[in-house]
Protein backbone atom coordinates (compact mmCIF):
# COMPACT_ATOMS: atom_id res chain seq x y z
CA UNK A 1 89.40 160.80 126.52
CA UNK A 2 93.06 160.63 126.72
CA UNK A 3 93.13 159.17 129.79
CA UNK A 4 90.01 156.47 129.59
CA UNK A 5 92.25 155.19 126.40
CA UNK A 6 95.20 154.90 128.83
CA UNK A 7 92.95 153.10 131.29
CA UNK A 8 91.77 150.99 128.86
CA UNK A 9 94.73 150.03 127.40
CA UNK A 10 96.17 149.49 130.79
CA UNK A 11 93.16 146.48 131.77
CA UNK A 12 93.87 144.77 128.45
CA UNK A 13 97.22 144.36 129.04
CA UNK A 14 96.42 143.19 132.84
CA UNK A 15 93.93 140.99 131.53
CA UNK A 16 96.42 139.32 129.21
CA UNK A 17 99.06 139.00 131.82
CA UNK A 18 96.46 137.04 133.84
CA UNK A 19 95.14 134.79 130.79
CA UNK A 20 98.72 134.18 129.65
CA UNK A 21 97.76 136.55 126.18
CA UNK A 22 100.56 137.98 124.24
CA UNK A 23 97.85 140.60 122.91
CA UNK A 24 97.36 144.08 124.31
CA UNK A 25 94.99 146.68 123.15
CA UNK A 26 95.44 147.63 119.75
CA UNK A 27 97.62 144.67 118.97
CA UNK A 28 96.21 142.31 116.46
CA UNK A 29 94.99 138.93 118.39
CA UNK A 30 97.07 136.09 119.02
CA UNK A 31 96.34 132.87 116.51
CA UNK A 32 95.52 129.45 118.39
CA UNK A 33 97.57 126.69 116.79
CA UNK A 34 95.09 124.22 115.29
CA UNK A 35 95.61 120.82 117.10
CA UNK A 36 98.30 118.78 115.52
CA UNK A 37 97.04 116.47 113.18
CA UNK A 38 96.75 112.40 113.70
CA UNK A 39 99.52 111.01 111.61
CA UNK A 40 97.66 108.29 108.82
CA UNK A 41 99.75 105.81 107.97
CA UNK A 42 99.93 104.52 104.55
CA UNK A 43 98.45 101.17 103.57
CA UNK A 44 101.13 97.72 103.73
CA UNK A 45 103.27 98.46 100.22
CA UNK A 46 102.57 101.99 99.31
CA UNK A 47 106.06 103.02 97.61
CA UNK A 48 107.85 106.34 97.34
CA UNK A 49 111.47 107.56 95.74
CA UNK A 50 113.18 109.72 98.48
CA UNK A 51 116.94 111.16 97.94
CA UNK A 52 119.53 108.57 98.13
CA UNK A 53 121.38 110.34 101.29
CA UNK A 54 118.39 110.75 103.08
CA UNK A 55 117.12 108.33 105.97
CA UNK A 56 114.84 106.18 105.60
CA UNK A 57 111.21 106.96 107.72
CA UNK A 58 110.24 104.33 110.33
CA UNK A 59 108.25 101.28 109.22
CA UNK A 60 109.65 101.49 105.79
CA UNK A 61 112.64 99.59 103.69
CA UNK A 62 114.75 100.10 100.83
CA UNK A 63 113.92 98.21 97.38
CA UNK A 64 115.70 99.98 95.21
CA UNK A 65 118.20 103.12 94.15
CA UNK A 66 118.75 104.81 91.04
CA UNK A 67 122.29 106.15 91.48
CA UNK A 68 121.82 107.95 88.30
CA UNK A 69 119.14 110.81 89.78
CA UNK A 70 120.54 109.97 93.09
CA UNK A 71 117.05 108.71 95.08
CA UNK A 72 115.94 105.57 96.63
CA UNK A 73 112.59 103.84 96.37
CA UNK A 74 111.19 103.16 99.78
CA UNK A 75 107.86 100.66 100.21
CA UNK A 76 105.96 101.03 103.44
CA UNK A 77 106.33 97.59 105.91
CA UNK A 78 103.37 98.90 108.41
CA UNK A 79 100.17 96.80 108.45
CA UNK A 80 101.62 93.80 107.10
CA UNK A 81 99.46 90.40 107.22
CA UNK A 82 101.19 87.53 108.71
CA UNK A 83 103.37 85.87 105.78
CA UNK A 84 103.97 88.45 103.70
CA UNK A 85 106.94 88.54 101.54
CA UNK A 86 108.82 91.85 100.51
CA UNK A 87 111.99 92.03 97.72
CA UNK A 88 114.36 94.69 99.51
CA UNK A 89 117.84 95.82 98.96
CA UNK A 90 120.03 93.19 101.39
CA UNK A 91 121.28 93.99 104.57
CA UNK A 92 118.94 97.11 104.81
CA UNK A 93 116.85 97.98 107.91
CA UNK A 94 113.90 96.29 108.16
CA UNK A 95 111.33 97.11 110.77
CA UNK A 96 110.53 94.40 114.18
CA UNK A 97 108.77 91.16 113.27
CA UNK A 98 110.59 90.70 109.58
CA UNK A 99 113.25 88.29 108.77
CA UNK A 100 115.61 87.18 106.02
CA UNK A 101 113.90 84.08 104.40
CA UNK A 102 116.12 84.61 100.85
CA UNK A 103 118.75 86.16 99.08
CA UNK A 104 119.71 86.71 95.74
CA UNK A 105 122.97 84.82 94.24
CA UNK A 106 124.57 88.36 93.63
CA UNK A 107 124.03 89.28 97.05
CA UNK A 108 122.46 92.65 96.23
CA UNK A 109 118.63 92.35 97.01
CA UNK A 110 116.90 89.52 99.77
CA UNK A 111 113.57 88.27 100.36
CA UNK A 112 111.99 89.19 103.76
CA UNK A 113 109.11 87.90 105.28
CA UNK A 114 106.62 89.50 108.21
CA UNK A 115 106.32 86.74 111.43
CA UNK A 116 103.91 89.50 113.23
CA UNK A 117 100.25 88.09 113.84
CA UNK A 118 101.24 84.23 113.78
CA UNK A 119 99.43 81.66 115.44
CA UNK A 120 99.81 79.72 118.51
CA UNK A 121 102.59 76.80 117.43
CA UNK A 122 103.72 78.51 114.21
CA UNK A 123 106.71 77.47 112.32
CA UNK A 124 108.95 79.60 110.08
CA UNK A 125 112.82 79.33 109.28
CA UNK A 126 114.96 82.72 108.87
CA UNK A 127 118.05 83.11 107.71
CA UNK A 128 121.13 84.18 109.80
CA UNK A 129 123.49 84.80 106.79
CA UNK A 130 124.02 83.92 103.20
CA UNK A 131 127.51 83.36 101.43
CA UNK A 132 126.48 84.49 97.86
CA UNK A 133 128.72 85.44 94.76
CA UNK A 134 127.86 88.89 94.96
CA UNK A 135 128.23 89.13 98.73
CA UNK A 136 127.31 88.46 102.09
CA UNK A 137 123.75 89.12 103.21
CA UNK A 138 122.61 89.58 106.97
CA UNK A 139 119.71 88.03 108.40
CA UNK A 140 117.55 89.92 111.31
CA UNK A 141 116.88 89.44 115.05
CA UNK A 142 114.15 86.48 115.98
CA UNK A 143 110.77 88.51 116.72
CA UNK A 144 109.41 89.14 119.59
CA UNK A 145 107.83 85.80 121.26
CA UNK A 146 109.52 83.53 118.76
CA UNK A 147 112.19 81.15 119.82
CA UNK A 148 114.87 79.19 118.26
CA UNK A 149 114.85 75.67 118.10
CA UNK A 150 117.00 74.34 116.00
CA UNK A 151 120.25 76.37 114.12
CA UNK A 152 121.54 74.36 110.30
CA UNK A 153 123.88 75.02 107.77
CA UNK A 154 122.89 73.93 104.41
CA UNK A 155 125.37 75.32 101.35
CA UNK A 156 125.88 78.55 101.79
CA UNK A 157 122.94 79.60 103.97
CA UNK A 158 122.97 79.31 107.98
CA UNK A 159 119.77 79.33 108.53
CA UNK A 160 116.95 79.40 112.00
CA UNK A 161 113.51 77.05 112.73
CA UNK A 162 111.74 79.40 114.66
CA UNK A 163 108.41 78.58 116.87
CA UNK A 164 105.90 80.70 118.10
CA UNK A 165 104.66 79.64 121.85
């Protein structure tokens, strides 16, 4: 009997060399990893508090930090409709397609807007930079597709016409 076990034990572990198995007779079966799972992302303006020092995901922004329990609060940019309008802490990162279309006079929170999904022969002004009280807030790069066609300087603001082709 001794030596059918031996035999026995000896085809499992050929068979597992051939199939690329980790098991061998009397070793408890290897476990298949379940495929990874689709990643869902979250519907335009879900918001979530993070830690302060941590980075932020891709496709969202900062709009806010509470110094005091040392987070951030985070709203998701993804699956924005053309237009929309977002409050976020200035000069954060914002994701492709948004630009700077306000700030606020103490220079610590500006109003972005999404240019994605426009129309043929679309208009929109960004801002490049903004002198405020409270500090100087950054504008972001002209999407994709848009171009500049005229550059102004009105008070404080410097400020972009953009057209879509």
């Amino acid at each position: 009997m001794r030596r059918r076990t031996s035999a026995l034990v000896s085809c499992a572990a050929a068979l597992a060399a051939l199939l690329g198995s980790a098991t061998v007779a009397g070793a408890a079966p290897a476990t298949v990893a379940a495929p990874a799972a689709r990643v869902v992302n979250p519907p335009f303006g879900t918001q979530m508090r993070i830690p302060q020092y941590n980075p932020v995901p891709a496709g969202w922004a900062v709009v806010g930090i509470n110094t005091a329990v040392h987070d951030k609060l985070i709203e998701y940019l993804g699956g924005a409709p053309y237009r929309a309008r977002v409050a976020v802490l200035a000069n954060t990162t914002v994701p492709a397609g948004w630009v700077l279309v306000g700030a606020s006079l103490d220079g610590q929170t500006a109003q972005v807007s999404y240019l994605g999904g426009a129309a043929h022969g679309a208009g929109a002004t960004a801002y490049v930079v903004c002198w405020m009280p409270g500090g100087r807030v950054y504008g972001y790069p002209v999407p994709a597709g848009w171009t500049i066609t005229g550059t102004v300087t009105q008070g404080a603001c410097t400020y972009q016409y953009l057209r879509y082709p």
